[in-house]
Every structure is written in structure tokens, then in C-alpha cells.
PDB file of N, CA and C in Angstrom:
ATOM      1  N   UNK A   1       0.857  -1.176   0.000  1.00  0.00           N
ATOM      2  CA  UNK A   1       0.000   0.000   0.000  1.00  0.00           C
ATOM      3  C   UNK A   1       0.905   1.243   0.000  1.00  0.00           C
ATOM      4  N   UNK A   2       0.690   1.946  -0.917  1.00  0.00           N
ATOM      5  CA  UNK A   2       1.302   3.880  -1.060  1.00  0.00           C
ATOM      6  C   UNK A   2       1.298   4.529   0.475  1.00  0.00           C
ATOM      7  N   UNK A   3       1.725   5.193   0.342  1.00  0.00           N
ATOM      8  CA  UNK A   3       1.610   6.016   1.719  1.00  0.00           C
ATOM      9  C   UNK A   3       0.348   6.775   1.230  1.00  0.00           C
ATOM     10  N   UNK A   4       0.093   7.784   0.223  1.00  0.00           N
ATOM     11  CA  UNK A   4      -1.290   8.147  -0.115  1.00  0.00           C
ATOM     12  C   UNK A   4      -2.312   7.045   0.204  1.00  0.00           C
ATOM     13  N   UNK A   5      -2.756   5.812  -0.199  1.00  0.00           N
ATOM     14  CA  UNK A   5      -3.426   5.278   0.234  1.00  0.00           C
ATOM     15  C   UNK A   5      -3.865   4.950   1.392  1.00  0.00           C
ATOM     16  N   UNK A   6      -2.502   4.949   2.372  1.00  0.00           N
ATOM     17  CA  UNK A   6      -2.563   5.081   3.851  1.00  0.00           C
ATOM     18  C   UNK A   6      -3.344   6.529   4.563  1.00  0.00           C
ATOM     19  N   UNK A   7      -3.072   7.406   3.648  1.00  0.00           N
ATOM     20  CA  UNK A   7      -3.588   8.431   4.046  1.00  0.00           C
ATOM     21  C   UNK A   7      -4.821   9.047   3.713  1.00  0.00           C
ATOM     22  N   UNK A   8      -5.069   8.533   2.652  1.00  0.00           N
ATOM     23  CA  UNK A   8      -6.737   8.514   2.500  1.00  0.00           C
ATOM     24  C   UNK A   8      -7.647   7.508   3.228  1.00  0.00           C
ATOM     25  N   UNK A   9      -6.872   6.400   3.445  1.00  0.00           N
ATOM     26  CA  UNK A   9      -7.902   5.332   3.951  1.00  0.00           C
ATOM     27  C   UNK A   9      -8.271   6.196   5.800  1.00  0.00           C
ATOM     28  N   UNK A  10      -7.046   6.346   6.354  1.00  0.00           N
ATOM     29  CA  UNK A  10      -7.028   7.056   7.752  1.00  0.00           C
ATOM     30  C   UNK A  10      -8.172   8.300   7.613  1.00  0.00           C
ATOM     31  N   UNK A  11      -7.810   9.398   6.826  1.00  0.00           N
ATOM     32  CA  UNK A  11      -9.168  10.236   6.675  1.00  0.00           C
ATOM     33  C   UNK A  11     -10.725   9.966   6.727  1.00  0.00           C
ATOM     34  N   UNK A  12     -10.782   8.923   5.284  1.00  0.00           N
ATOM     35  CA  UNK A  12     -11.977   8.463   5.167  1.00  0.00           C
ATOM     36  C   UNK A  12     -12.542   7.564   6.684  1.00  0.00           C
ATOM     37  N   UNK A  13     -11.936   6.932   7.366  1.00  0.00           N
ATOM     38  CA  UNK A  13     -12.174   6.334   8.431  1.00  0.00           C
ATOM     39  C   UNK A  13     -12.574   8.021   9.269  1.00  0.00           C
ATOM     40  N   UNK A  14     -11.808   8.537   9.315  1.00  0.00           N
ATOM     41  CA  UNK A  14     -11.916   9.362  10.398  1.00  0.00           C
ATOM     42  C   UNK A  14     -13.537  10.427  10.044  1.00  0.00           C
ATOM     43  N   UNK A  15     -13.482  11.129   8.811  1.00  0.00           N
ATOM     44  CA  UNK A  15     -14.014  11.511   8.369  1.00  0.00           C
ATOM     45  C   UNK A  15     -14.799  11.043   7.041  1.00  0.00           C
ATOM     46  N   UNK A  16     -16.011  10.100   7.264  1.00  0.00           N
ATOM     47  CA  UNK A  16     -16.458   9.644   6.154  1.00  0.00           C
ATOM     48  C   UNK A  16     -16.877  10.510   4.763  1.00  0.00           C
ATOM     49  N   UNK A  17     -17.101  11.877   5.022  1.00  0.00           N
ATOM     50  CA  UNK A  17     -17.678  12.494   4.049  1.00  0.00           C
ATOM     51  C   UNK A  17     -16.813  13.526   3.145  1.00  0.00           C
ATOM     52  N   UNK A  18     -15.321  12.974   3.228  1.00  0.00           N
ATOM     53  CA  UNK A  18     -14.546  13.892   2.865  1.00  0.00           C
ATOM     54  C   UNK A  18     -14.270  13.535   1.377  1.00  0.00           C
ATOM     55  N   UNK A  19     -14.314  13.844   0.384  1.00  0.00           N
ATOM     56  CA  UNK A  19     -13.865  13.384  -1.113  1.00  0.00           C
ATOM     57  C   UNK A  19     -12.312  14.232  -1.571  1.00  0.00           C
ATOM     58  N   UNK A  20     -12.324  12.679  -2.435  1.00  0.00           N
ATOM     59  CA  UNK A  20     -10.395  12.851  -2.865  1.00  0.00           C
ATOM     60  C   UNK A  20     -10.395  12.782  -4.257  1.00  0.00           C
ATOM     61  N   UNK A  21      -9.730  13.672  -4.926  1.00  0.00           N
ATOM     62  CA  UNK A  21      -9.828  13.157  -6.420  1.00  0.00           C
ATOM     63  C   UNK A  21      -8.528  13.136  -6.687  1.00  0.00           C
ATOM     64  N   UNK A  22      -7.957  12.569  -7.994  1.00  0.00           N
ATOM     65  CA  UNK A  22      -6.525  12.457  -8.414  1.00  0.00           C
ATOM     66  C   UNK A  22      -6.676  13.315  -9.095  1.00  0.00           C
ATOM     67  N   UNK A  23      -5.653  14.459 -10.066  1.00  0.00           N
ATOM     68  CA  UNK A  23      -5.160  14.919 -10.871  1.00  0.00           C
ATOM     69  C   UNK A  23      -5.768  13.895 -12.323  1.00  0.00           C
ATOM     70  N   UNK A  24      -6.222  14.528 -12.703  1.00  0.00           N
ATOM     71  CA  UNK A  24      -6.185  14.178 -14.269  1.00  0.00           C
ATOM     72  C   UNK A  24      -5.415  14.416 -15.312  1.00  0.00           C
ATOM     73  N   UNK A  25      -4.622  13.625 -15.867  1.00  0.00           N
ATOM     74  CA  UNK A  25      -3.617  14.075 -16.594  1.00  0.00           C
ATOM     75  C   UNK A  25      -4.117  13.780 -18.248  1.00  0.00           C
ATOM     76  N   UNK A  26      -3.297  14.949 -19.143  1.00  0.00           N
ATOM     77  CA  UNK A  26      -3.975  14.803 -20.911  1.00  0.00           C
ATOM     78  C   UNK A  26      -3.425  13.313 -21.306  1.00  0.00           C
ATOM     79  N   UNK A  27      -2.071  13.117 -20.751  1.00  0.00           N
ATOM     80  CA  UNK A  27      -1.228  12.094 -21.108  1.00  0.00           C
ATOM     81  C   UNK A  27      -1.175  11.258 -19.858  1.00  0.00           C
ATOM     82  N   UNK A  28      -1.906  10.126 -19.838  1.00  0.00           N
ATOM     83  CA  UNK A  28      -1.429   9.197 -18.822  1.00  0.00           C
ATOM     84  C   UNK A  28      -0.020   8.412 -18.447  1.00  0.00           C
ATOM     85  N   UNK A  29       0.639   8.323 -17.928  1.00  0.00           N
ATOM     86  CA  UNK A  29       1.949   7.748 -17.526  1.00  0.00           C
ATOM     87  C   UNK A  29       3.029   8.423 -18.291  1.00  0.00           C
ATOM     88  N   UNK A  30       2.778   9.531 -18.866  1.00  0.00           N
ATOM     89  CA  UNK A  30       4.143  10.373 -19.369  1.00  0.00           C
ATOM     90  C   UNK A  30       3.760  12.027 -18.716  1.00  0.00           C
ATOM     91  N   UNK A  31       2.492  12.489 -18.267  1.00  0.00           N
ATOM     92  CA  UNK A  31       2.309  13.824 -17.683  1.00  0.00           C
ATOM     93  C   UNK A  31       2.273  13.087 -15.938  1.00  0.00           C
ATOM     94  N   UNK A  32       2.521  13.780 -15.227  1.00  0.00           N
ATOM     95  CA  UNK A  32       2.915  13.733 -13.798  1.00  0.00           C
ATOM     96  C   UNK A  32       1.491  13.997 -13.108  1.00  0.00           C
ATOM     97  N   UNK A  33       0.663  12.994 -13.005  1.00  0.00           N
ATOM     98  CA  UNK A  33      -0.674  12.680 -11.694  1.00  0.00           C
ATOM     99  C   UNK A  33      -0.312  12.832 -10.093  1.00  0.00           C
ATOM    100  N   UNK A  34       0.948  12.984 -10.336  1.00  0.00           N
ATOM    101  CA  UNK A  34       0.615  13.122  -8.435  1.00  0.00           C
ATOM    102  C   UNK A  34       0.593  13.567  -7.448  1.00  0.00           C
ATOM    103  N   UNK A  35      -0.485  14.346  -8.025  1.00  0.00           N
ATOM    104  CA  UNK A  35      -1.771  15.253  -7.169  1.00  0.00           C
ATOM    105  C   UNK A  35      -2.523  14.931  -6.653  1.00  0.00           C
ATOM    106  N   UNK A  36      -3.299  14.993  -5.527  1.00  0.00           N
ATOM    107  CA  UNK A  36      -4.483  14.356  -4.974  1.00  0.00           C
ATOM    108  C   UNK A  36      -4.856  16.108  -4.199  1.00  0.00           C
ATOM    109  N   UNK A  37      -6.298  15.930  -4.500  1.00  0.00           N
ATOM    110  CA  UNK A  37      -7.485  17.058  -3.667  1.00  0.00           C
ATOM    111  C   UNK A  37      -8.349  16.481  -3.038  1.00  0.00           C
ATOM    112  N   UNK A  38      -8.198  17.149  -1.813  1.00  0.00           N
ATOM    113  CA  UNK A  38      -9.155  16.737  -1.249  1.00  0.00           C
ATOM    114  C   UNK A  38     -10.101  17.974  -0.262  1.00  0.00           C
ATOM    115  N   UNK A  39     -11.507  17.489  -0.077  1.00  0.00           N
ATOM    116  CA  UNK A  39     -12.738  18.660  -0.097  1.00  0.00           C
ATOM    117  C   UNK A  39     -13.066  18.032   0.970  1.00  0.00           C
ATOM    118  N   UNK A  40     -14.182  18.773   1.822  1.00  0.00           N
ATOM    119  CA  UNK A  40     -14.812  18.259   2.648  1.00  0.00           C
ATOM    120  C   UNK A  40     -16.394  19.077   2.406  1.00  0.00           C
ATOM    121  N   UNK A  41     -17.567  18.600   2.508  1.00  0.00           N
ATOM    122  CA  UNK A  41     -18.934  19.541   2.571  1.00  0.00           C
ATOM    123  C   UNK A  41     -18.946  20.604   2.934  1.00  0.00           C
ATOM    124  N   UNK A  42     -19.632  21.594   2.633  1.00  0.00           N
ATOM    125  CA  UNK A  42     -19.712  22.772   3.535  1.00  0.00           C
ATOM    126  C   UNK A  42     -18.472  23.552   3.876  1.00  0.00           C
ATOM    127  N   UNK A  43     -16.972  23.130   3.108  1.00  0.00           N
ATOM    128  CA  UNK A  43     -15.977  23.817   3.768  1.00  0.00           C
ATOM    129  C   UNK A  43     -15.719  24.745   1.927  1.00  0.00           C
ATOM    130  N   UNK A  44     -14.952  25.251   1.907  1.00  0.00           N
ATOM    131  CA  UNK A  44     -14.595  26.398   0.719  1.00  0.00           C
ATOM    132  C   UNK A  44     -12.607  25.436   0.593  1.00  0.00           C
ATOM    133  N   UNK A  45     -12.520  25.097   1.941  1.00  0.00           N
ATOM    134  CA  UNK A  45     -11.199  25.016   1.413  1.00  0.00           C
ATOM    135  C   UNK A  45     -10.648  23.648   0.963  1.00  0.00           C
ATOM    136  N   UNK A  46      -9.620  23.815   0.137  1.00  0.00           N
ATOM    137  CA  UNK A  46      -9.392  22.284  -0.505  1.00  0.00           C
ATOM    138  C   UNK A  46      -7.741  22.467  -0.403  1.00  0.00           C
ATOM    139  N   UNK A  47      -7.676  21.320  -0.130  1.00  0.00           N
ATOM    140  CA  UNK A  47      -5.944  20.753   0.124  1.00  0.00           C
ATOM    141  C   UNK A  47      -5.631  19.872  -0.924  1.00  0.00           C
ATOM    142  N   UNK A  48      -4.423  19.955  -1.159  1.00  0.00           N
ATOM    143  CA  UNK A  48      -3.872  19.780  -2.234  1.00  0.00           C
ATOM    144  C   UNK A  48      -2.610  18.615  -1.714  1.00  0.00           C
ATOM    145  N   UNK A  49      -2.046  17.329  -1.752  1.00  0.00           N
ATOM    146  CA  UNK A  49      -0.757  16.722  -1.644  1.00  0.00           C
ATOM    147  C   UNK A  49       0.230  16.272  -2.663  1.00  0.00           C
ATOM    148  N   UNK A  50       1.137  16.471  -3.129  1.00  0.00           N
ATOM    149  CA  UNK A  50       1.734  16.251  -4.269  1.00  0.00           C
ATOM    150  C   UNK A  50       3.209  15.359  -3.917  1.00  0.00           C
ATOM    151  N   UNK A  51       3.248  14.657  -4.675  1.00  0.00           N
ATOM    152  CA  UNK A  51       3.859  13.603  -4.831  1.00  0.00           C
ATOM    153  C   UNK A  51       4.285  12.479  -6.077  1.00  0.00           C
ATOM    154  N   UNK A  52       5.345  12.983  -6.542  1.00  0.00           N
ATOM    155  CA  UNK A  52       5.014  11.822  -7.939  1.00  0.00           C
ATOM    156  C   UNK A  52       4.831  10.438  -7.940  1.00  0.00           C
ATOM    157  N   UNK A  53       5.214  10.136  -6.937  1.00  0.00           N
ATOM    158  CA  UNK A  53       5.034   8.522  -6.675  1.00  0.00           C
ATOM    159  C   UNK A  53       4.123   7.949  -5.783  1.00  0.00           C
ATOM    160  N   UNK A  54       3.635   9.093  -4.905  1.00  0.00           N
ATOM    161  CA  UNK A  54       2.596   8.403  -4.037  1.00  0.00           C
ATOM    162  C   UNK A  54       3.239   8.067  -2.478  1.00  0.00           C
ATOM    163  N   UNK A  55       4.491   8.728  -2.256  1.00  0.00           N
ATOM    164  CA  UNK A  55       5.210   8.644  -1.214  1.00  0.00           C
ATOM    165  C   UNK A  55       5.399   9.405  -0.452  1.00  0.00           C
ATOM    166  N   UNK A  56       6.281   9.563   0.765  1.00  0.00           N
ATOM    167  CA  UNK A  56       6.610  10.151   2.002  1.00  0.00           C
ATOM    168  C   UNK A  56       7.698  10.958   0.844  1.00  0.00           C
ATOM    169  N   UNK A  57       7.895  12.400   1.013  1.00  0.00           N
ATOM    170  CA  UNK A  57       7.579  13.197   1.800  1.00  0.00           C
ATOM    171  C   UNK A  57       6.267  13.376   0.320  1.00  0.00           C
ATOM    172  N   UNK A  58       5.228  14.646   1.444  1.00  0.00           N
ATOM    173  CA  UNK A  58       4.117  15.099   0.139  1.00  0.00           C
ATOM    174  C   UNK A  58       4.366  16.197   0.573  1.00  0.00           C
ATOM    175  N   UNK A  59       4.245  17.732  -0.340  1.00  0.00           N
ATOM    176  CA  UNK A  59       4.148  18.823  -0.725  1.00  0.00           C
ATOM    177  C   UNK A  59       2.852  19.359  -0.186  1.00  0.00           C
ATOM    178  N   UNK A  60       2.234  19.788   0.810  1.00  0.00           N
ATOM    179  CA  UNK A  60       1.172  20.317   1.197  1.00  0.00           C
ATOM    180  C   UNK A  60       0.826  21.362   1.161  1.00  0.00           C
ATOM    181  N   UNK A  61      -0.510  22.073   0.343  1.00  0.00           N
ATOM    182  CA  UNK A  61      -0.579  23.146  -0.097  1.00  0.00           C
ATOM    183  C   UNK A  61      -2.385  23.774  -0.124  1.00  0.00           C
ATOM    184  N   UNK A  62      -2.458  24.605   0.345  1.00  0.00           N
ATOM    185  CA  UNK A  62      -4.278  24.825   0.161  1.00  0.00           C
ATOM    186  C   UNK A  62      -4.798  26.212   0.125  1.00  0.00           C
ATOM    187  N   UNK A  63      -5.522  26.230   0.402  1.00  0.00           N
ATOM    188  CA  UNK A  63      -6.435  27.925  -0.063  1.00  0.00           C
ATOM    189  C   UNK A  63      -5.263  29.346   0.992  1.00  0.00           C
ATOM    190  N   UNK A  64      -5.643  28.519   2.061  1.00  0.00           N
ATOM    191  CA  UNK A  64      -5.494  29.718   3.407  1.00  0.00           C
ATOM    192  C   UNK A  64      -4.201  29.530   4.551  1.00  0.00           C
ATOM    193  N   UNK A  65      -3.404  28.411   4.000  1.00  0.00           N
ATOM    194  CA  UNK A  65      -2.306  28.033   4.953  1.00  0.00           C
ATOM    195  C   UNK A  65      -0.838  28.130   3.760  1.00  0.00           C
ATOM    196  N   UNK A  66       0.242  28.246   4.573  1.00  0.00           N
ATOM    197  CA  UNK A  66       1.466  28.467   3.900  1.00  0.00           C
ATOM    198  C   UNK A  66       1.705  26.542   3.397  1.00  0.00           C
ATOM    199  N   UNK A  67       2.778  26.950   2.340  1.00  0.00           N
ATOM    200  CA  UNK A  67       2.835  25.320   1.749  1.00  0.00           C
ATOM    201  C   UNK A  67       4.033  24.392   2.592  1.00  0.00           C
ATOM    202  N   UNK A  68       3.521  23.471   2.646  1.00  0.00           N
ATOM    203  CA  UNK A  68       4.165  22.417   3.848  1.00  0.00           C
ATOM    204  C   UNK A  68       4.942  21.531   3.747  1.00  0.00           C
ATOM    205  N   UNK A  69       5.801  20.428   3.777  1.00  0.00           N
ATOM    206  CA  UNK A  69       6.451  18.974   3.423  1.00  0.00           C
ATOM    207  C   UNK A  69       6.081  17.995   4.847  1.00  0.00           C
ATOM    208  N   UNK A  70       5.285  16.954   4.779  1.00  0.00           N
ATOM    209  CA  UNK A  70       4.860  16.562   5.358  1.00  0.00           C
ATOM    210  C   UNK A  70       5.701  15.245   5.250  1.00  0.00           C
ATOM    211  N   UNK A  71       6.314  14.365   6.460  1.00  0.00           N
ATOM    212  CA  UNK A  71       7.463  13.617   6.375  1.00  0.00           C
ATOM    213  C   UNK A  71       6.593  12.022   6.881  1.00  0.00           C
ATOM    214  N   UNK A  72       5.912  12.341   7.586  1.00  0.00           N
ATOM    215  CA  UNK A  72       4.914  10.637   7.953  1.00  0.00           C
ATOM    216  C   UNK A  72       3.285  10.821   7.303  1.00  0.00           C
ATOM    217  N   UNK A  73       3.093   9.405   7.750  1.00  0.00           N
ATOM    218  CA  UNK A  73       1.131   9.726   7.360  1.00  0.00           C
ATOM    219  C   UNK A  73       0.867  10.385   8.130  1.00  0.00           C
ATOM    220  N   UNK A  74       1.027  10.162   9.510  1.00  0.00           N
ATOM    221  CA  UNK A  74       0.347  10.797  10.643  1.00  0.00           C
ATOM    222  C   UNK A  74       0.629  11.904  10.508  1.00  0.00           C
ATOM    223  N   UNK A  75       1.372  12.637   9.759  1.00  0.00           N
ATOM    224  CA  UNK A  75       1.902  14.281  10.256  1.00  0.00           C
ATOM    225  C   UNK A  75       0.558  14.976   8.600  1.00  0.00           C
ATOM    226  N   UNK A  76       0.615  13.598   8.001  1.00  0.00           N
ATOM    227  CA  UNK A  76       0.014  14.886   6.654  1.00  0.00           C
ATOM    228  C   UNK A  76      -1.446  14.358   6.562  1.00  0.00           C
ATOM    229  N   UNK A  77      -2.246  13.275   7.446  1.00  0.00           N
ATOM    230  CA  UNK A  77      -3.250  13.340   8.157  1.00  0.00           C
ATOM    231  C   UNK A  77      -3.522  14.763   8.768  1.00  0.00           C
ATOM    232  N   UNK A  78      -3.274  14.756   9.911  1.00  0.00           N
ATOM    233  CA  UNK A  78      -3.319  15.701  10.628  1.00  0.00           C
ATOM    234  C   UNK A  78      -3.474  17.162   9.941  1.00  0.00           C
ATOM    235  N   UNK A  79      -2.193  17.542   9.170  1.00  0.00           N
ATOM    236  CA  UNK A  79      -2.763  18.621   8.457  1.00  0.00           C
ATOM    237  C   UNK A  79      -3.876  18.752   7.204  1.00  0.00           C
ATOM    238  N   UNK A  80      -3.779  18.051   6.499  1.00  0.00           N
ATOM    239  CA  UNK A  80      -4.850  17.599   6.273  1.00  0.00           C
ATOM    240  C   UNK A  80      -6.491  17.620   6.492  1.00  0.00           C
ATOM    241  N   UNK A  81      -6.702  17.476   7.630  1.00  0.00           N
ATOM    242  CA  UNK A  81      -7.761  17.409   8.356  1.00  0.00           C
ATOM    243  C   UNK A  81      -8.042  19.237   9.121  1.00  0.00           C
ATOM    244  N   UNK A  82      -6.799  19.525   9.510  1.00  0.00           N
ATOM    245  CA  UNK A  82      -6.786  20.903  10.385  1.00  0.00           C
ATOM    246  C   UNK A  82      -7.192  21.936   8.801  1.00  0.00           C
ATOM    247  N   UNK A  83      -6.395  22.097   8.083  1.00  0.00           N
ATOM    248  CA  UNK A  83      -6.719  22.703   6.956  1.00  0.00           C
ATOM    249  C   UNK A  83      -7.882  22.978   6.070  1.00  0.00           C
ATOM    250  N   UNK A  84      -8.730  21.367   6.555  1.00  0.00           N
ATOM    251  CA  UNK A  84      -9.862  21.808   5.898  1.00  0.00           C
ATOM    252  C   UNK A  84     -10.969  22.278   6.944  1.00  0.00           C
ATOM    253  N   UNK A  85     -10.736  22.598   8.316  1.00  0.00           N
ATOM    254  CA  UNK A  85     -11.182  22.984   9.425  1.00  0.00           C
ATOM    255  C   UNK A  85     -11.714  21.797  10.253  1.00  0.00           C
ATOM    256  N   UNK A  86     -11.256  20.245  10.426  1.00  0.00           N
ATOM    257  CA  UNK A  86     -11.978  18.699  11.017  1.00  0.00           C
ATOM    258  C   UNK A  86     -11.722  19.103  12.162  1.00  0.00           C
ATOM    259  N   UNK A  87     -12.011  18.601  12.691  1.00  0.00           N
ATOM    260  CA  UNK A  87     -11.168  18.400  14.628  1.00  0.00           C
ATOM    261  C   UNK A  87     -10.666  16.884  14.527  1.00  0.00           C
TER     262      UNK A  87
END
């Protein structure tokens, strides 16, 4: 399992109603997908993790907070969740 996967599965557990989408790329496996957004209902703000491979460290980035490098799951959980305003 990716560390992204680790880190969506932990969210979605935590927060069932949160949606994740990947990056869509024009060119699959030659343009760079690894992006993931993620939203929550009712919130305006969306977080952003970037990563080309789907690994430790991710690039953390969103509407209203400065941009981040997040080094475990647990650390880019956490922001993650604070960013889009969770408890």
C-alpha cells in the first residue's frame, strides 16, 4: 500500500464524508498525476498533496495556509484534516 493510500484510507475512516480526487492528466503515464485534492462539505477550502510517486515526503498546499512537506502519514493526516477545518 502507497503512503497516499494510507492516508486517505485514515481520513476516510476518520471523516467519512470527505472526497479525494486524483489529478487528471492529458497524457497518462508520461504527464505527472501526483496530485491528490481533497474537499470536505460545507468547507470552501481544498488541500492539495503532491507527490510523484505516491510517497513520504508530500508537498502540502491549500487555499489559506502556507505550503508544507509533510514527512509521515500521521503528520500529513493531521494537516490535512486541520486545513480543511476537522477536529
Amino acid at each position: 500500500m502507497r503512503d497516499i493510500d494510507q492516508i486517505i484510507a485514515e481520513l476516510s475512516q476518520e471523516h467519512p464524508e470527505i472526497a479525494v480526487r486524483q489529478l487528471e492528466v492529458t497524457h497518462p503515464g508520461v504527464d505527472d498525476d501526483g496530485i491528490w485534492f481533497f474537499t470536505y462539505p460545507g468547507r470552501l477550502e481544498e488541500v492539495q498533496l503532491e507527490s510523484s510517486s505516491g510517497a513520504l515526503p508530500f508537498l502540502i498546499e491549500s487555499n489559506y495556509a502556507s505550503v508544507y512537506s509533510a514527512r509521515t502519514v500521521k503528520d500529513a493526516v493531521v494537516q490535512v484534516a486541520n486545513r480543511l477545518g476537522l477536529p
